[in-house]
Protein backbone atom coordinates (compact mmCIF):
# COMPACT_ATOMS: atom_id res chain seq x y z
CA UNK A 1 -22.29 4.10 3.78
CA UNK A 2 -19.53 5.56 2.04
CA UNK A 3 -17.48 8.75 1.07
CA UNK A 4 -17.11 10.47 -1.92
CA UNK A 5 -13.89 12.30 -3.62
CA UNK A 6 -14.20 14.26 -6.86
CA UNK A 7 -10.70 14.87 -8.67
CA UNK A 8 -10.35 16.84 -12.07
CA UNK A 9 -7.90 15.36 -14.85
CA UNK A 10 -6.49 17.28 -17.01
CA UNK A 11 -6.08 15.05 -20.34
CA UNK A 12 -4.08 18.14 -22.07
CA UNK A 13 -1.32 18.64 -19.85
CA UNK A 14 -0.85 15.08 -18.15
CA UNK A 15 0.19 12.41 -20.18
CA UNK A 16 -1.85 9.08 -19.34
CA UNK A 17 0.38 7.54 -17.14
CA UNK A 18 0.60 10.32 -14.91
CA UNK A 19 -3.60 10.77 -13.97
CA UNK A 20 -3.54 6.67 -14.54
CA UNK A 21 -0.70 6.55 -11.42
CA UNK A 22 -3.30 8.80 -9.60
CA UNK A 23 -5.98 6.93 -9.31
CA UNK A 24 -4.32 3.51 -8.73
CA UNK A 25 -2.89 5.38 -5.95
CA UNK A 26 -6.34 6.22 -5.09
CA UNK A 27 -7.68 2.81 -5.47
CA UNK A 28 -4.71 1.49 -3.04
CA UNK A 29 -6.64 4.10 -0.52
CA UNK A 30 -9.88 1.98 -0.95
CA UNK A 31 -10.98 4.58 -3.43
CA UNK A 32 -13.58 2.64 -6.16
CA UNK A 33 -14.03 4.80 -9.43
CA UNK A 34 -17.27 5.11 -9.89
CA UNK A 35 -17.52 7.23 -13.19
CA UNK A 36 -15.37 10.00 -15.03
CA UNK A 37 -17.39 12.51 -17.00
CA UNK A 38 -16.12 15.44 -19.22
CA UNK A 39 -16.33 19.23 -18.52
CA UNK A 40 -19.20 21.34 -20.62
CA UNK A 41 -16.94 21.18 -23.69
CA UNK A 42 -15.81 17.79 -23.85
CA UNK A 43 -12.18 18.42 -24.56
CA UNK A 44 -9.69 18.19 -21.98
CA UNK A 45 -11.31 18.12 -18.52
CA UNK A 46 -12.50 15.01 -16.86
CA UNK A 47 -13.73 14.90 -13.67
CA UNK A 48 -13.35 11.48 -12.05
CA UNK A 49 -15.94 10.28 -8.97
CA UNK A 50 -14.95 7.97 -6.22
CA UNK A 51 -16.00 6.61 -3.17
CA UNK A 52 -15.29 4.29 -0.47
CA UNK A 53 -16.33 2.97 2.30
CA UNK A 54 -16.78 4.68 5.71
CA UNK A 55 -14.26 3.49 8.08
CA UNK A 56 -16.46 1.87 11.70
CA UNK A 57 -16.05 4.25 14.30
CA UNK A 58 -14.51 3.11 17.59
């Protein structure tokens, strides 16, 4: 089983590096990108879907 995380990026006011040091600090979490899609419009808006795995219990 896992969990999921949405996050938006952005691409007109970050530069690159900035939403790119996101999400590798994301993927250090055990967060996998799974896709990134673009808003209605296409232009500047990405939303970027993640998930991991859920952590056993104890």
């Amino acid at each position: 089983m896992f969990e999921y995380l949405t996050r938006q990026i952005n691409t007109g006011r970050k530069k690159p590096q900035t939403y790119a040091e996101e999400l590798n600090a994301l993927g250090r979490e055990g967060w996998e990108l799974v896709a990134v899609t673009p808003d209605f419009d296409g232009e500047h808006i990405l939303t970027a879907f993640l998930k991991r795995p859920l952590k056993a219990a104890h």
